[in-house]
N, C-alpha and C. Protein backbone atom coordinates (compact mmCIF):
# COMPACT_ATOMS: atom_id res chain seq x y z
N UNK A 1 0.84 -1.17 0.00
CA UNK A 1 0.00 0.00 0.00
C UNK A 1 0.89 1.24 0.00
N UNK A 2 0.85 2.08 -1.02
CA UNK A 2 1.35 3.33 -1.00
C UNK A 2 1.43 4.57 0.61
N UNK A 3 2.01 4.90 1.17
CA UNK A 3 2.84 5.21 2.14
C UNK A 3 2.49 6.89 2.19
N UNK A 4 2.05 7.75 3.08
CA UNK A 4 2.32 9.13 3.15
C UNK A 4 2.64 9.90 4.20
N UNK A 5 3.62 10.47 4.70
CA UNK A 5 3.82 11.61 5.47
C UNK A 5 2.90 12.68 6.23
N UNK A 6 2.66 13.06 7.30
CA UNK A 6 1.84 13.47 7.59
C UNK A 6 2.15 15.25 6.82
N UNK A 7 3.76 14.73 6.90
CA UNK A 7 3.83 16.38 6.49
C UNK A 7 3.80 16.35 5.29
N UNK A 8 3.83 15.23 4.40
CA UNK A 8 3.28 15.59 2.73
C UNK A 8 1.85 15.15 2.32
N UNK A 9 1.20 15.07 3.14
CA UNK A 9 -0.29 14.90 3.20
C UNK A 9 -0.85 15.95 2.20
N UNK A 10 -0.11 17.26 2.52
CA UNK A 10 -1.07 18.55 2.30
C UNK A 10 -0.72 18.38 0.55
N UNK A 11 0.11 17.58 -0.10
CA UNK A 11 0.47 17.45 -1.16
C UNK A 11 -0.60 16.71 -2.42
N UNK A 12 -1.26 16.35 -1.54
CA UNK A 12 -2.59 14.95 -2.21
C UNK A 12 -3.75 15.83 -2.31
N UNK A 13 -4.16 15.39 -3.43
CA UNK A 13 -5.92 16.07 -3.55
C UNK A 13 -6.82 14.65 -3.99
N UNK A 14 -8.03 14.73 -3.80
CA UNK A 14 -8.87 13.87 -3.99
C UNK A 14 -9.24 14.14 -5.75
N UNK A 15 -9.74 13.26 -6.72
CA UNK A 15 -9.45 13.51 -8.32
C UNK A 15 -11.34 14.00 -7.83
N UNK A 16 -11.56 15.08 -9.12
CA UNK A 16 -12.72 15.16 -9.10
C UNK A 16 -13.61 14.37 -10.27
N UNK A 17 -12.75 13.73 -11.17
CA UNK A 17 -12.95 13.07 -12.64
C UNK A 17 -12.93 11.45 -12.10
N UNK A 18 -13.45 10.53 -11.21
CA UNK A 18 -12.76 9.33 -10.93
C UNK A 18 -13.04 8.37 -11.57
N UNK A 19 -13.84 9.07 -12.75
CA UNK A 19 -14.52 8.19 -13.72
C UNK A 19 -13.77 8.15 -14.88
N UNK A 20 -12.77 8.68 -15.02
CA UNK A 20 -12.26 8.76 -16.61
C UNK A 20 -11.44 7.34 -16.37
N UNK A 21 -11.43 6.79 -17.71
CA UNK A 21 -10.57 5.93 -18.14
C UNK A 21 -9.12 5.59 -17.08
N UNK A 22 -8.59 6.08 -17.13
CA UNK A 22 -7.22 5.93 -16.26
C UNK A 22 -7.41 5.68 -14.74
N UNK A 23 -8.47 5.45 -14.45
CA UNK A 23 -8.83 5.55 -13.03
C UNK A 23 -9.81 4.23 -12.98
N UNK A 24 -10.20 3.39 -14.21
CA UNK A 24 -10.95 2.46 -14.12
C UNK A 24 -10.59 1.25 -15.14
N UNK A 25 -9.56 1.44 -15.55
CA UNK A 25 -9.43 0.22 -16.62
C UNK A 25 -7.97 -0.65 -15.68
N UNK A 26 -7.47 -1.36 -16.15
CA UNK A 26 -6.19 -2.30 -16.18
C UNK A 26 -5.57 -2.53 -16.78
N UNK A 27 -4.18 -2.58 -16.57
CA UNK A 27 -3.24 -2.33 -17.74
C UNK A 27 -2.07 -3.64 -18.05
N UNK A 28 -1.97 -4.34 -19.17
CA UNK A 28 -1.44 -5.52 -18.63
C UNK A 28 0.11 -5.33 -19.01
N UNK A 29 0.58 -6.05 -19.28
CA UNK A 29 2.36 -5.81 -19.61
C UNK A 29 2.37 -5.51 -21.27
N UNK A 30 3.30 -4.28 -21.23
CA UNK A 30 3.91 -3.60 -22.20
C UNK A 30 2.35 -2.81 -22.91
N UNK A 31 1.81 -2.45 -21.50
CA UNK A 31 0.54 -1.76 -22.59
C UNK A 31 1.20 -0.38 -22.28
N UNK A 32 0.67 0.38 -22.72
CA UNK A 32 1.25 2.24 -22.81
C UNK A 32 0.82 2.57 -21.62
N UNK A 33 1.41 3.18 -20.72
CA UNK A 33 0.84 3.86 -19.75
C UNK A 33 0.36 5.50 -20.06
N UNK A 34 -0.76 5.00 -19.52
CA UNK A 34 -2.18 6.66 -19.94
C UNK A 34 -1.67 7.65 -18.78
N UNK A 35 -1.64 7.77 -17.51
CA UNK A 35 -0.82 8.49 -16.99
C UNK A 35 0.12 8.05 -15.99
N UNK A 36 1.04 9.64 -15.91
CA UNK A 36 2.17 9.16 -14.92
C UNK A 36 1.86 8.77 -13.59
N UNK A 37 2.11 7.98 -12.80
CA UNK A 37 1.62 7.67 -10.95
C UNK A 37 2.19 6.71 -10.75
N UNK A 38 1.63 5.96 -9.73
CA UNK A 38 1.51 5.13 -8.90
C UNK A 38 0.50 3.78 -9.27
N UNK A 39 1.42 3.22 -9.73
CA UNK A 39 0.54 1.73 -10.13
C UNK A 39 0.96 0.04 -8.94
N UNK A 40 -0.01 0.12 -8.85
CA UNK A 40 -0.53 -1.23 -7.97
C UNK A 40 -0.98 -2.68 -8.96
N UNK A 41 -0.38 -3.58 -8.58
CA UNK A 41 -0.54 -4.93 -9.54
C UNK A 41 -1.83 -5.70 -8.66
N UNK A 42 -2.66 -5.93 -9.15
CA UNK A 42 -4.38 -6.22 -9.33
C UNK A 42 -4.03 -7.81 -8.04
N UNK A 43 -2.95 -8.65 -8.79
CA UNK A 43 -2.74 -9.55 -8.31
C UNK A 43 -2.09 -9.64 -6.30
N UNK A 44 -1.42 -9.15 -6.96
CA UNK A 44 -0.19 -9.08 -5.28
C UNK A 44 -0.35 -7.90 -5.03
N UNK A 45 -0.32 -6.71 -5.17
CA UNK A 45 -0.30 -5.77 -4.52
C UNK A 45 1.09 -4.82 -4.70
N UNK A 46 1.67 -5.46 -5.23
CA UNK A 46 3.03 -4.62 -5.89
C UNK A 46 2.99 -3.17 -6.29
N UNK A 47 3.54 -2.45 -6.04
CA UNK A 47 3.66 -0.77 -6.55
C UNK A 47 4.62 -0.79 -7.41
N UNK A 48 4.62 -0.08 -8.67
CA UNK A 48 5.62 0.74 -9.22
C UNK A 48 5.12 1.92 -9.71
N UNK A 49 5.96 2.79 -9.93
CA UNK A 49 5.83 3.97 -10.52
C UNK A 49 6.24 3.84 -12.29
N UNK A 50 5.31 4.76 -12.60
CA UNK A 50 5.47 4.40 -14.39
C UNK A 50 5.33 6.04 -14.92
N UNK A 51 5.61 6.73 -16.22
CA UNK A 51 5.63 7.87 -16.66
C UNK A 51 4.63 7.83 -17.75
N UNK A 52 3.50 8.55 -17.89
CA UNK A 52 2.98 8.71 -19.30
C UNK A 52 3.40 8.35 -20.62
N UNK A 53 2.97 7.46 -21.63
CA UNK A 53 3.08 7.77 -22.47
C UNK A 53 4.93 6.10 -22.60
N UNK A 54 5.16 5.72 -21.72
CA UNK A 54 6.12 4.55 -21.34
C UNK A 54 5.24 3.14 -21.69
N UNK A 55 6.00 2.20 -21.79
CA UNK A 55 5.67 0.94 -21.44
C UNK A 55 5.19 0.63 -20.14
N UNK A 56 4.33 -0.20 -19.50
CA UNK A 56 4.58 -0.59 -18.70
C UNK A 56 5.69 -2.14 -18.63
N UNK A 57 6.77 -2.29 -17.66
CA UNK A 57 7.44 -3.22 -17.93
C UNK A 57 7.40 -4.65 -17.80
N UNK A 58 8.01 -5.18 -18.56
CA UNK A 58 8.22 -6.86 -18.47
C UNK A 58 8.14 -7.10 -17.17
N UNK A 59 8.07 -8.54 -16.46
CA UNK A 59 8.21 -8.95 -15.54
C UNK A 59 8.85 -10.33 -15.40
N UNK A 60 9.94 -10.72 -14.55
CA UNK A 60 10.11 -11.82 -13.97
C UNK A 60 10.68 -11.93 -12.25
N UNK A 61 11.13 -13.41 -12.18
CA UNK A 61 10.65 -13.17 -10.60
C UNK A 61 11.09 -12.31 -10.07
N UNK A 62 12.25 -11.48 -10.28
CA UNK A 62 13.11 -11.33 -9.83
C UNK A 62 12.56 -9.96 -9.47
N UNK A 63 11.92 -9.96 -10.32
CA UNK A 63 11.06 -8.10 -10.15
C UNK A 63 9.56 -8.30 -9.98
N UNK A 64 8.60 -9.09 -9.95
CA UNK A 64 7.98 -9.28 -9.38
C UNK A 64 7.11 -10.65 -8.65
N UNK A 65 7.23 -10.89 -8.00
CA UNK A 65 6.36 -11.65 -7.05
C UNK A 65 5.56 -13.06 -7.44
N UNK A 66 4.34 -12.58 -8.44
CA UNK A 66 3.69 -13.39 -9.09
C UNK A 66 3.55 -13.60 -10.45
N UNK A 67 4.54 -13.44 -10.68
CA UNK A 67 4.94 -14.10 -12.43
C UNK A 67 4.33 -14.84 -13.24
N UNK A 68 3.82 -15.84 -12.04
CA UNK A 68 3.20 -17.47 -13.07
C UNK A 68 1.89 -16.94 -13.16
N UNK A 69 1.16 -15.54 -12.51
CA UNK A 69 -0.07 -14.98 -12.75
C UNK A 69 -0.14 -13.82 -13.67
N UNK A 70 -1.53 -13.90 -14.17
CA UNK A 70 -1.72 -12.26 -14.69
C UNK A 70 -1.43 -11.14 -14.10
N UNK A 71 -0.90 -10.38 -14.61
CA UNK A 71 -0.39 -8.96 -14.33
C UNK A 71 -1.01 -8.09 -14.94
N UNK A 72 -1.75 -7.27 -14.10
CA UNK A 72 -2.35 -6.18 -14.29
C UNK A 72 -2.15 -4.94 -13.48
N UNK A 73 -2.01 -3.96 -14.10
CA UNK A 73 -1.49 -2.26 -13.22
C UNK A 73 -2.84 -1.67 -13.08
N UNK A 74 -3.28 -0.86 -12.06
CA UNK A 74 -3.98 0.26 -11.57
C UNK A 74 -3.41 1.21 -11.19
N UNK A 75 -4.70 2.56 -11.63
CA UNK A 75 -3.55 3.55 -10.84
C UNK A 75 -3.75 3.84 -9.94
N UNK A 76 -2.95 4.13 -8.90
CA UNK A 76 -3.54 4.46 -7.37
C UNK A 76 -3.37 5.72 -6.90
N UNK A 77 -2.21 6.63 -7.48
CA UNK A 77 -1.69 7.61 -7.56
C UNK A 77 -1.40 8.13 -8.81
N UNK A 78 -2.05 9.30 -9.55
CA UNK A 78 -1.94 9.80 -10.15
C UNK A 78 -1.12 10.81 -10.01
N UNK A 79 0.12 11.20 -10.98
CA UNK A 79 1.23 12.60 -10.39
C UNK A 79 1.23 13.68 -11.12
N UNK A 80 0.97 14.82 -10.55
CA UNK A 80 1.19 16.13 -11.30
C UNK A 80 2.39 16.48 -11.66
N UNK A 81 2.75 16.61 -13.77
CA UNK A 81 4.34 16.27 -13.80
C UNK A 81 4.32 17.54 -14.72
N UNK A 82 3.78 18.38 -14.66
CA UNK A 82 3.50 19.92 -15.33
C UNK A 82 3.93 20.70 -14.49
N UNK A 83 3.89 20.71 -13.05
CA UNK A 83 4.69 21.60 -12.08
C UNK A 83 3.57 23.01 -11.98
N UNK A 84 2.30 22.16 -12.34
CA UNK A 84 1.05 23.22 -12.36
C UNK A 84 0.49 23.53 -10.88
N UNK A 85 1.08 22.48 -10.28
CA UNK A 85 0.33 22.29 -8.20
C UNK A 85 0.26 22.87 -7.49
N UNK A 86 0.76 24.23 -7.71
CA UNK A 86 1.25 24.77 -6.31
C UNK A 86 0.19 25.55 -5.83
C-alpha cells in the first residue's frame, strides 16, 4: 500500500474526474501507460511507478512476485508532472 507523510499529506488532492478511463481500466504488460503515478498490480499488490506515455514493464521473478499470474497495473496515484500544483 502506497505510504504518506503526515507532512506531505497537504500534497494529495482527492481527483474530481474518478470516472475517466485511467482511473478504471487495467493495464497488462507492455501496454502504454495513460498516466504518470503510482501503479498497484491487481494480483499481489506490488507498486511501481510508471511515466505517461512509457511501457509498462516486463516482468520476472526477480522483479515481481507473481509471475506465473496475470499482471495487471492500476492507478492508485496519479502525479502532477506539469509543475502546475502549487
Amino acid at each position: 500500500m502506497a505510504q504518506v507523510a503526515i507532512d506531505t499529506k497537504k500534497y494529495l488532492s482527492l481527483t474530481d474526474k474518478p470516472s475517466e478511463d485511467h482511473w478504471q481500466k487495467v493495464y497488462g504488460i507492455g501496454s502504454k501507460v495513460p498516466a504518470s503515478g503510482i501503479y498497484r498490480c491487481t494480483t499481489c499488490g506490488d507498486e511501481i511507478t510508471s511515466n505517461k506515455g512509457d511501457q509498462f514493464p516486463p516482468q520476472n521473478k526477480t522483479q515481481h512476485p507473481c509471475q506465473d499470474e496475470k499482471i495487471y497495473w492500476e492507478l492508485i496515484v496519479m502525479t502532477q508532472t506539469k509543475g502546475s500544483g502549487r
